[in-house]
N, C-alpha and C. Protein backbone atom coordinates (compact mmCIF):
# COMPACT_ATOMS: atom_id res chain seq x y z
N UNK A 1 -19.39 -43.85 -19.72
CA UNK A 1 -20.80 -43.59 -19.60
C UNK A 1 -21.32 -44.08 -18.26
N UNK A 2 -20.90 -45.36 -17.72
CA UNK A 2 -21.14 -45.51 -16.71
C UNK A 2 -20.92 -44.66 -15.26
N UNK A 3 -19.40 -44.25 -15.49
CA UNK A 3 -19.44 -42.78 -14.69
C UNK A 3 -20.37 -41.81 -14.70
N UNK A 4 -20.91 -41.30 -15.81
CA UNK A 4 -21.76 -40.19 -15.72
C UNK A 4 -22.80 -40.38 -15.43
N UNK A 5 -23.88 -41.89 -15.23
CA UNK A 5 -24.90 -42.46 -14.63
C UNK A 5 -24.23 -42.56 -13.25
N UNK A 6 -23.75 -42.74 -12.79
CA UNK A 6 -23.24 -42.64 -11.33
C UNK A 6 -22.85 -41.48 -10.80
N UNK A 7 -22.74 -40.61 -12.19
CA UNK A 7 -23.28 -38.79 -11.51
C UNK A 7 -24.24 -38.65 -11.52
N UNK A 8 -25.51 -39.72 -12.06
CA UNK A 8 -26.98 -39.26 -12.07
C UNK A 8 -27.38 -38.18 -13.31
N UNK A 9 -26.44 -38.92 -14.24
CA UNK A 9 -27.02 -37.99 -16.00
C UNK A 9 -28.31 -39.63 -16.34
N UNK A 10 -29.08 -39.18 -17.03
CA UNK A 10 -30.06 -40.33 -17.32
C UNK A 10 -30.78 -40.00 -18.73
N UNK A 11 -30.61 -38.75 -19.34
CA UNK A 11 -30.86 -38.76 -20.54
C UNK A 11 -30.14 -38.47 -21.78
N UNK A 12 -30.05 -39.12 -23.14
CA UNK A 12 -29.20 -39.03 -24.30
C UNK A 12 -28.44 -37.79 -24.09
N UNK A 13 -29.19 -36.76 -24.25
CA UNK A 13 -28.72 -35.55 -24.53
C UNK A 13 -27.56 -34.71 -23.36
N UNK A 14 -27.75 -35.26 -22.35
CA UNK A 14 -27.04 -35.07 -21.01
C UNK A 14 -25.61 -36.08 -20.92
N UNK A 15 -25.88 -37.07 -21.80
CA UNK A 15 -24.85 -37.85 -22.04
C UNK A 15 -23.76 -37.64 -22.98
N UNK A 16 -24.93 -36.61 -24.36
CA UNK A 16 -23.73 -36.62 -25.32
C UNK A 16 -23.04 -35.57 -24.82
N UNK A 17 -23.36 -34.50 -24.23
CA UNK A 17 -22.73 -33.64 -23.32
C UNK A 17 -22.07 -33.50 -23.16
N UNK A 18 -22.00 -34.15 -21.97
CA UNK A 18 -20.97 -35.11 -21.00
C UNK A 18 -19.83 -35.05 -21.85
N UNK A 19 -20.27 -36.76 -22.63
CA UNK A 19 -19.21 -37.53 -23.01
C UNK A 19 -18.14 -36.63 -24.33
N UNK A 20 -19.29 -36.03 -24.99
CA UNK A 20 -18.88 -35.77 -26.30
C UNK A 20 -18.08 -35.84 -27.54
N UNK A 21 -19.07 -37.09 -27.68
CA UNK A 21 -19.05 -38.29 -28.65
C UNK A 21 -19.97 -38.40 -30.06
N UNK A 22 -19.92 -38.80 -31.20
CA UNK A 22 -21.22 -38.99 -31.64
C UNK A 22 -22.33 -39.36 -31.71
N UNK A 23 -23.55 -39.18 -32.22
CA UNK A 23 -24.59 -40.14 -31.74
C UNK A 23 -24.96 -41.35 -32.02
N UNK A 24 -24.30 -41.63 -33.14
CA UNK A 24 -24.09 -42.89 -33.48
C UNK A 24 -23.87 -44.04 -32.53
N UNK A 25 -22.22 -43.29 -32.06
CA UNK A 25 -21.61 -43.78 -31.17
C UNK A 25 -21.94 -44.13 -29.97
N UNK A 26 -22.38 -42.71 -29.54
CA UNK A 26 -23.51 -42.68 -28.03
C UNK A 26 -24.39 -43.82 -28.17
N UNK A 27 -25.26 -44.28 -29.34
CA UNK A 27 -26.33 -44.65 -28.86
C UNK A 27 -25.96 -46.29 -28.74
N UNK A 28 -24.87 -46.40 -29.75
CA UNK A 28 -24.36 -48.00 -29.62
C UNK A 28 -23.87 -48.24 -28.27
N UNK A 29 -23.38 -47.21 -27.87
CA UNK A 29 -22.90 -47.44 -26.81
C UNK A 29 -24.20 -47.73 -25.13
N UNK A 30 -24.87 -46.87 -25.47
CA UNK A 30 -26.12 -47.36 -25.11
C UNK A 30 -26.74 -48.44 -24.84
N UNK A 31 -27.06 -48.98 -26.23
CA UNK A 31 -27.54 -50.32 -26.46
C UNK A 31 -26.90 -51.09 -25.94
N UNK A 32 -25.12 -51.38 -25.73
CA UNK A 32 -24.88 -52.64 -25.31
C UNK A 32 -24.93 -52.42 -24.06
N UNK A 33 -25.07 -51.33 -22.99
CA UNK A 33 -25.24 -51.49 -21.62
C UNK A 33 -26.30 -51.75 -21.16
N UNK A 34 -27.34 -51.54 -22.52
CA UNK A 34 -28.75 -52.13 -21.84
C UNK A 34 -28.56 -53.54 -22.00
N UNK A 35 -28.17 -54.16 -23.17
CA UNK A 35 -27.84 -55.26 -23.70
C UNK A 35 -26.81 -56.35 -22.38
N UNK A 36 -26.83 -55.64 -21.96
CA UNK A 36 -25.96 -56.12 -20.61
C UNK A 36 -26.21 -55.85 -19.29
N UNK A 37 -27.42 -55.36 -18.85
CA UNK A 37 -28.04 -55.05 -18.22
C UNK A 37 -27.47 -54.40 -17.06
N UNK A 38 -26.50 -53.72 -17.71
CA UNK A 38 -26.07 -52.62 -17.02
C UNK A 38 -26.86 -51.27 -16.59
N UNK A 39 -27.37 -50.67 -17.61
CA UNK A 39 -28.63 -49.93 -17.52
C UNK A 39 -29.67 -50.29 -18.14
N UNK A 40 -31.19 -49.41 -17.50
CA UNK A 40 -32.83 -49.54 -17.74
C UNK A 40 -32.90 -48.48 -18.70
N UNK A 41 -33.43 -49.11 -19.67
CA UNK A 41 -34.07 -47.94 -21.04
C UNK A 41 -35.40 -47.69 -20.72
N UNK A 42 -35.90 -46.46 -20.57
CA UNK A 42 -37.37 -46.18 -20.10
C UNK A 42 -37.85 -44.87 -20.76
N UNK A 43 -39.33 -45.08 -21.14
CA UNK A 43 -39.85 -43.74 -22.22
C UNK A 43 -39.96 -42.90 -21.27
N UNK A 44 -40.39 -41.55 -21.64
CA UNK A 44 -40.51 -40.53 -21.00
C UNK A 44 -40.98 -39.56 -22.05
N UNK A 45 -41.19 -38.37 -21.37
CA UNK A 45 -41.92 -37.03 -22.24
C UNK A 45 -42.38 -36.43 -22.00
N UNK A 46 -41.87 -35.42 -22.39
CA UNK A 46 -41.79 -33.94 -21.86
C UNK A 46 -43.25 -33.55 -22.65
N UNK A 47 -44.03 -32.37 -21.90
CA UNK A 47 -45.41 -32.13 -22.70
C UNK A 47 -45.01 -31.25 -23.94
N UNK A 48 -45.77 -31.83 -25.15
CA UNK A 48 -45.75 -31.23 -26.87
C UNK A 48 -44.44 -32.22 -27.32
N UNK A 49 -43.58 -32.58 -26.40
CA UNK A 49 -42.46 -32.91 -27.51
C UNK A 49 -42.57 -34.69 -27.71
N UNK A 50 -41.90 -34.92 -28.59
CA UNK A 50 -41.99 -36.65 -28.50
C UNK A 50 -41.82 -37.41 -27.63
N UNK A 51 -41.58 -38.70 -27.91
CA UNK A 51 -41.64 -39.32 -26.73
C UNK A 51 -40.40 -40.14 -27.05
N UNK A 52 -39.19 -39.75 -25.36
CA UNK A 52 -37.90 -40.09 -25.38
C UNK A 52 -37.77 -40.89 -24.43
N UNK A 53 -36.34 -41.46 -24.76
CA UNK A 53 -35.72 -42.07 -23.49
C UNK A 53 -34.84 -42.20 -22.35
N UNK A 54 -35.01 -42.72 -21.17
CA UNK A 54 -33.78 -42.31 -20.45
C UNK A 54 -33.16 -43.46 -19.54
N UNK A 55 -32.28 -43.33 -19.40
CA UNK A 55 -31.56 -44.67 -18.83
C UNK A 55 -30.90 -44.39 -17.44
N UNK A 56 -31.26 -45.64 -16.91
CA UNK A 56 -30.74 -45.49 -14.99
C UNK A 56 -30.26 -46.88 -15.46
N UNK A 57 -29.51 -47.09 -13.97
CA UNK A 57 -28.50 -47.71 -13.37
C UNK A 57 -29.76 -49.13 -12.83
N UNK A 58 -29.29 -50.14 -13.10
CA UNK A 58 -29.65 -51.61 -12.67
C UNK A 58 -29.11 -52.17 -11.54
N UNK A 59 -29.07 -52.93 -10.82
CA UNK A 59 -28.97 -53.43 -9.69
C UNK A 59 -27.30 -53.73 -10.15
N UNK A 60 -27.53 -54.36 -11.41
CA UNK A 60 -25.98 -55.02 -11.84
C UNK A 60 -25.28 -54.04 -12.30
N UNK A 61 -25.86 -52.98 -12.60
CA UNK A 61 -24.96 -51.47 -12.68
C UNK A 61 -24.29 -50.70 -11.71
N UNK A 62 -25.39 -51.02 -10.47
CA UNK A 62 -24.90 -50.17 -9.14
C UNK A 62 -23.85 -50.87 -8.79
N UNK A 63 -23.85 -52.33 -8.58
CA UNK A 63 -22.73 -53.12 -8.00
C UNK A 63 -21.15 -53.19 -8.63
N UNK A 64 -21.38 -52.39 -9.91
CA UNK A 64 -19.81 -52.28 -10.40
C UNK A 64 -19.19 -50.54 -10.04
N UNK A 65 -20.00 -50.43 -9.27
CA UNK A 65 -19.24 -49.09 -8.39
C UNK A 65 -18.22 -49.24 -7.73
N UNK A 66 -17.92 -50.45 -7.29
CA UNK A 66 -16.57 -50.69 -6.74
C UNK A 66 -15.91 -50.85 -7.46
N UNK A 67 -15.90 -51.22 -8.55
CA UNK A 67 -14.79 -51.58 -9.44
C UNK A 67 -14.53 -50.37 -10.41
N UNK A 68 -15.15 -49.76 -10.43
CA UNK A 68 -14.97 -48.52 -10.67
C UNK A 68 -14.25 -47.38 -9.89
N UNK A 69 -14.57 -47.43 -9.48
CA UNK A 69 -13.67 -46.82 -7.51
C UNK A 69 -12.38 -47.20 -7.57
N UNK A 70 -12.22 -48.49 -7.80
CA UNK A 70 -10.64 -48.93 -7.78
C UNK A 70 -9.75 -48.50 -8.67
N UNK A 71 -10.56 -48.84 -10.00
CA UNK A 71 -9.78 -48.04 -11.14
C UNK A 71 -9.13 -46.81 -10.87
N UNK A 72 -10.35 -45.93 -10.38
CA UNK A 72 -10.42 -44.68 -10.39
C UNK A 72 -9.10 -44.16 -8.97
N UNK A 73 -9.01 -45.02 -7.92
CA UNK A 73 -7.81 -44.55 -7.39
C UNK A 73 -6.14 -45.40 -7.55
N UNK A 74 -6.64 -46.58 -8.37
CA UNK A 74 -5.57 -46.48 -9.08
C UNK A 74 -4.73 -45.83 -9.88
N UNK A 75 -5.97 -45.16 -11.10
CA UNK A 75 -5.32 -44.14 -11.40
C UNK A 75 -4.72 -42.98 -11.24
N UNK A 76 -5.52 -42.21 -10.05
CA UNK A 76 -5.18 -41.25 -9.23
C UNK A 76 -3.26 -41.53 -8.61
N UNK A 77 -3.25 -42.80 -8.21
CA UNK A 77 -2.01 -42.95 -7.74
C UNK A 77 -0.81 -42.99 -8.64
N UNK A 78 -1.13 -44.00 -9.98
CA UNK A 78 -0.36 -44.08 -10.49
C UNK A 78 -0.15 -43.21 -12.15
N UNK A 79 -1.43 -42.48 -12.47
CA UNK A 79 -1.46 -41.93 -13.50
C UNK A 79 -1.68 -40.18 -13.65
N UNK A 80 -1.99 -40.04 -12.44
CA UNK A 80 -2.61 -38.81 -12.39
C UNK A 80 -1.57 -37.34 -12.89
N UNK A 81 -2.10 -36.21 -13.60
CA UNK A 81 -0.93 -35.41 -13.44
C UNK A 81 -0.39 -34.38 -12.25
N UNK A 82 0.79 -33.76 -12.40
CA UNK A 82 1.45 -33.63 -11.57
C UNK A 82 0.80 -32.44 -10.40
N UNK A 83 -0.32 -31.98 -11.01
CA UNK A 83 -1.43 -31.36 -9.86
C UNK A 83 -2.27 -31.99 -9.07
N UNK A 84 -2.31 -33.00 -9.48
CA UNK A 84 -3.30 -33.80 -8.73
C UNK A 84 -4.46 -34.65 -9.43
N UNK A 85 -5.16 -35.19 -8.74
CA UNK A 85 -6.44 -36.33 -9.42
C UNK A 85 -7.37 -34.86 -10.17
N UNK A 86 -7.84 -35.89 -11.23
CA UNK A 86 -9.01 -35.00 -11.81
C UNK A 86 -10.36 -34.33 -10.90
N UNK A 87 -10.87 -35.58 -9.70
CA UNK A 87 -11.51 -35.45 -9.29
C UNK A 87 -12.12 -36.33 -7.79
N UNK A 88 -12.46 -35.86 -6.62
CA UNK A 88 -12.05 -36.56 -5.83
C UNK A 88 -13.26 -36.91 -5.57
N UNK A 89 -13.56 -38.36 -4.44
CA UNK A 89 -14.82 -38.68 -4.09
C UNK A 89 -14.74 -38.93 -2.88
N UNK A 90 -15.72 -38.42 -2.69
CA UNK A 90 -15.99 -37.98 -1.10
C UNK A 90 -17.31 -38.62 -0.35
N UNK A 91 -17.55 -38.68 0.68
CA UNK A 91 -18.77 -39.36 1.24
C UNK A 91 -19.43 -37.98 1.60
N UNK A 92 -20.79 -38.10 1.18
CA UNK A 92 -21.51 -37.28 1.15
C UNK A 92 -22.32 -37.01 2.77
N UNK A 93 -22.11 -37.30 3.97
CA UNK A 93 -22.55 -37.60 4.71
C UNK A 93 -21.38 -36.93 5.60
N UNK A 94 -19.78 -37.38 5.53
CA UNK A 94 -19.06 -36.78 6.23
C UNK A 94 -18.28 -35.66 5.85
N UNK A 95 -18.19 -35.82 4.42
CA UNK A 95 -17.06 -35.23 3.92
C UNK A 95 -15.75 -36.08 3.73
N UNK A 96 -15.79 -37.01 3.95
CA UNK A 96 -14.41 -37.79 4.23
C UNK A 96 -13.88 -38.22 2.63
N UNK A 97 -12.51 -38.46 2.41
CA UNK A 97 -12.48 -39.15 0.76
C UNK A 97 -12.95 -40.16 1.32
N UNK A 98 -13.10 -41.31 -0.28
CA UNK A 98 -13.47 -42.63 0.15
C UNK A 98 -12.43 -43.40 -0.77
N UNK A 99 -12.47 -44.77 -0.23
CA UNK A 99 -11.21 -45.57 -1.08
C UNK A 99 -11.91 -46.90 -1.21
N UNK A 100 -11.29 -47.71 -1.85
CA UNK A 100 -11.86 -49.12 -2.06
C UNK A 100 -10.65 -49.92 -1.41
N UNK A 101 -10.81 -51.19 -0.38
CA UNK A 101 -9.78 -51.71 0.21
C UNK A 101 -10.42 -53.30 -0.22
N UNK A 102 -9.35 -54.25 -0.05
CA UNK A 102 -9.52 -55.70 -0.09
C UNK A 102 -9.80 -55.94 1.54
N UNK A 103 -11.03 -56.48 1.67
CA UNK A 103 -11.15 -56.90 3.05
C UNK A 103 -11.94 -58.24 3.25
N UNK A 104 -11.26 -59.45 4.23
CA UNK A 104 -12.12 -60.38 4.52
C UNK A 104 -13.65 -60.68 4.81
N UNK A 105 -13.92 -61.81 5.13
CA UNK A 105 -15.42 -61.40 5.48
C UNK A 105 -15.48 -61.46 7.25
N UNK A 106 -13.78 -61.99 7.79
CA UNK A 106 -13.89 -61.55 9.29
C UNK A 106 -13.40 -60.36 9.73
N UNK A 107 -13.11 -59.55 8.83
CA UNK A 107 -13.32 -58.04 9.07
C UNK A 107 -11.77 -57.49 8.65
N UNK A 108 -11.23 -58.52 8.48
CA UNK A 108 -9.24 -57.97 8.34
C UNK A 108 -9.61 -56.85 7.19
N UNK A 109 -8.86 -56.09 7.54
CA UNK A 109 -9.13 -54.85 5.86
C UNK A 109 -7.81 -54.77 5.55
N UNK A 110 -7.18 -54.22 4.39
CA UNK A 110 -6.51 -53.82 3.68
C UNK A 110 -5.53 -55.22 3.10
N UNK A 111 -6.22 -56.19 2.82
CA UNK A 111 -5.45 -57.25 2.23
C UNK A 111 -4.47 -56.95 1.11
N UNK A 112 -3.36 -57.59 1.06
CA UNK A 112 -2.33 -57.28 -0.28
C UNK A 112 -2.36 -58.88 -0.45
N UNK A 113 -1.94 -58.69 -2.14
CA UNK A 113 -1.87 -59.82 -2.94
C UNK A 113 -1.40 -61.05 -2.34
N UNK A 114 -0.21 -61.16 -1.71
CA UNK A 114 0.23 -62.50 -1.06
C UNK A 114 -0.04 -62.43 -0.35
N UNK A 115 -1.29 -62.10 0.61
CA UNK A 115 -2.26 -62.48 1.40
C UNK A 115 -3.52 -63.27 0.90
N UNK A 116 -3.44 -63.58 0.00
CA UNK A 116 -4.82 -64.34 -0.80
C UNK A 116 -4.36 -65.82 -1.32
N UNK A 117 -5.17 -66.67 -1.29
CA UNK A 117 -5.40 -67.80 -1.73
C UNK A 117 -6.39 -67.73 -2.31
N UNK A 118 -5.98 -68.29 -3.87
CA UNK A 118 -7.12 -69.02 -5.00
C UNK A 118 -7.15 -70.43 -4.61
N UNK A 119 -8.87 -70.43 -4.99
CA UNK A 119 -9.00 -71.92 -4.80
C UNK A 119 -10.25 -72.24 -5.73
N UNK A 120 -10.22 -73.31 -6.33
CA UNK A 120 -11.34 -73.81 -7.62
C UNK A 120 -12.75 -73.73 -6.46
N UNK A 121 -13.62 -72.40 -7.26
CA UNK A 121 -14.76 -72.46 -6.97
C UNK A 121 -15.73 -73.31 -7.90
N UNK A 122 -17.23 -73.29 -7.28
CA UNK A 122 -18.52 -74.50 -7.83
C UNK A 122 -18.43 -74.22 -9.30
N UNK A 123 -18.24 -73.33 -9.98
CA UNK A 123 -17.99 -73.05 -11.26
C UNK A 123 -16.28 -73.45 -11.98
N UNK A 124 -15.59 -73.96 -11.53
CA UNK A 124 -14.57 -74.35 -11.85
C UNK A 124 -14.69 -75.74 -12.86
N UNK A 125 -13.48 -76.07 -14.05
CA UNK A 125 -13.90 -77.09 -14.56
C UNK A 125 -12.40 -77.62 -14.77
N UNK A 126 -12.52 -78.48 -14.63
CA UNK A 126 -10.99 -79.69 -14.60
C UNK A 126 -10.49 -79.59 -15.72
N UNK A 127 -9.19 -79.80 -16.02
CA UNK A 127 -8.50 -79.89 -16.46
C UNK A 127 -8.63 -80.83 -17.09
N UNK A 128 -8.45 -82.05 -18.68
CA UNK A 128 -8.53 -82.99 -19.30
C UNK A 128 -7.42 -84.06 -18.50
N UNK A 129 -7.62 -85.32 -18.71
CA UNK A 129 -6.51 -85.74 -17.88
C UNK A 129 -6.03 -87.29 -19.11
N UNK A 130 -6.72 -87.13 -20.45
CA UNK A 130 -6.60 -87.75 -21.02
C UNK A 130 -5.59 -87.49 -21.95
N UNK A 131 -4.98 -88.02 -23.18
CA UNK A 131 -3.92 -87.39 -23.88
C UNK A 131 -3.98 -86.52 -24.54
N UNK A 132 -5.48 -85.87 -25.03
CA UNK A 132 -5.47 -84.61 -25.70
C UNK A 132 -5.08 -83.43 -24.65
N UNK A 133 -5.48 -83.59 -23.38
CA UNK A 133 -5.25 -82.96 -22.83
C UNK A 133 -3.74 -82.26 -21.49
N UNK A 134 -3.28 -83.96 -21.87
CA UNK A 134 -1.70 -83.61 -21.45
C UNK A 134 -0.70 -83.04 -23.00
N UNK A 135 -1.40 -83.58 -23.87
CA UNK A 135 -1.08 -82.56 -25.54
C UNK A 135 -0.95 -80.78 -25.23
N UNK A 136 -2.26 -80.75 -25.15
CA UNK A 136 -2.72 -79.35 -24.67
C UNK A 136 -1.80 -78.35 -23.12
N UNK A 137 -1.71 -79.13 -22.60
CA UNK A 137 -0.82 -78.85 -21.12
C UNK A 137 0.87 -78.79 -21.69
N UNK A 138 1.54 -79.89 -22.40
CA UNK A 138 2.62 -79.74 -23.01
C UNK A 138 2.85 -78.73 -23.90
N UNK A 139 1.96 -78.35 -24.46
CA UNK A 139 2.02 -77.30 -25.66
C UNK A 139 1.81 -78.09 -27.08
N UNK A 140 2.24 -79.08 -27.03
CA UNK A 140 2.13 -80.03 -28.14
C UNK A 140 1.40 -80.60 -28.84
N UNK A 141 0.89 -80.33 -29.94
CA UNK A 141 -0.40 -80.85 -30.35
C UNK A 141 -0.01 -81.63 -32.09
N UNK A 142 -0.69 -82.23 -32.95
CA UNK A 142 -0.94 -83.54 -34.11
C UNK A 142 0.32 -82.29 -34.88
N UNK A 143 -0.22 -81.55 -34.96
CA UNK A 143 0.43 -80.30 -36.03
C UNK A 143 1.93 -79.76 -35.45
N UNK A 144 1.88 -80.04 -34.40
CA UNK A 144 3.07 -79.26 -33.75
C UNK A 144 4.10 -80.42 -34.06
N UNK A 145 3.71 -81.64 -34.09
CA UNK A 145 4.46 -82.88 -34.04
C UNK A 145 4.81 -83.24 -35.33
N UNK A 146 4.54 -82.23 -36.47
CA UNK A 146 4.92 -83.38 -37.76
C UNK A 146 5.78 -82.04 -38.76
């Protein structure tokens, strides 16, 4: 669903469409992206008919376009069938494809895996250093021992 908001579908009915799914389904599915503020639920209405809703893309919606992108030529590379990708993405400006690369913030692009270092960021939390927690690190715990 998030794909098809990033084709710029924004109402139920354009979604079940799309997706074609139930509505049940559709709409749960719905709910937890609003619920996650992935997408904006907003009324709308058309003149004589009721009054509906339609859903766009959130700030925290737009920003998982990259990660979406990646998937998406991952799969292309490694899943795709033997004609080719389902569908290609292109920059609308040149024509060019587009790709998602790992790049520093001093500009190096195309990083591969053993080029990276992890390191405990401000959100990181230690390890126990007491005996429940060299228990826990051993594998060994009250139950495991008797």
């Amino acid at each position: 669903m998030m794909r098809e908001a990033f084709y710029g579908l924004r109402r139920f009915d354009d979604f079940a469409k799309a997706i074609g799914c139930g509505r049940a389904v559709l709409t749960a599915r719905l709910q937890t992206l609003v619920e996650h503020d992935l997408l904006k639920r907003s009324p709308y209405q058309v003149a004589g008919e009721r009054m509906r809703f339609e859903y766009s893309l959130t700030m925290k919606g737009v920003e998982l376009l990259p990660a979406l992108l990646a998937l998406l030529q991952w799969g292309d590379r490694w899943a795709a069938d033997s004609e080719g990708p389902a569908v290609l993405i292109s920059h609308a400006g040149c024509g060019q494809s587009v790709s998602v690369s790992l790049r520093c913030a001093a500009g190096h692009d195309q990083l591969r895996a053993d080029q990276l270092v992890p390191t405990p960021g401000p959100g990181a939390r230690r390890l126990s250093t007491g005996k429940a927690g060299k228990q826990a690190r051993s594998g060994k715990t009250k139950r495991a021992a008797q």
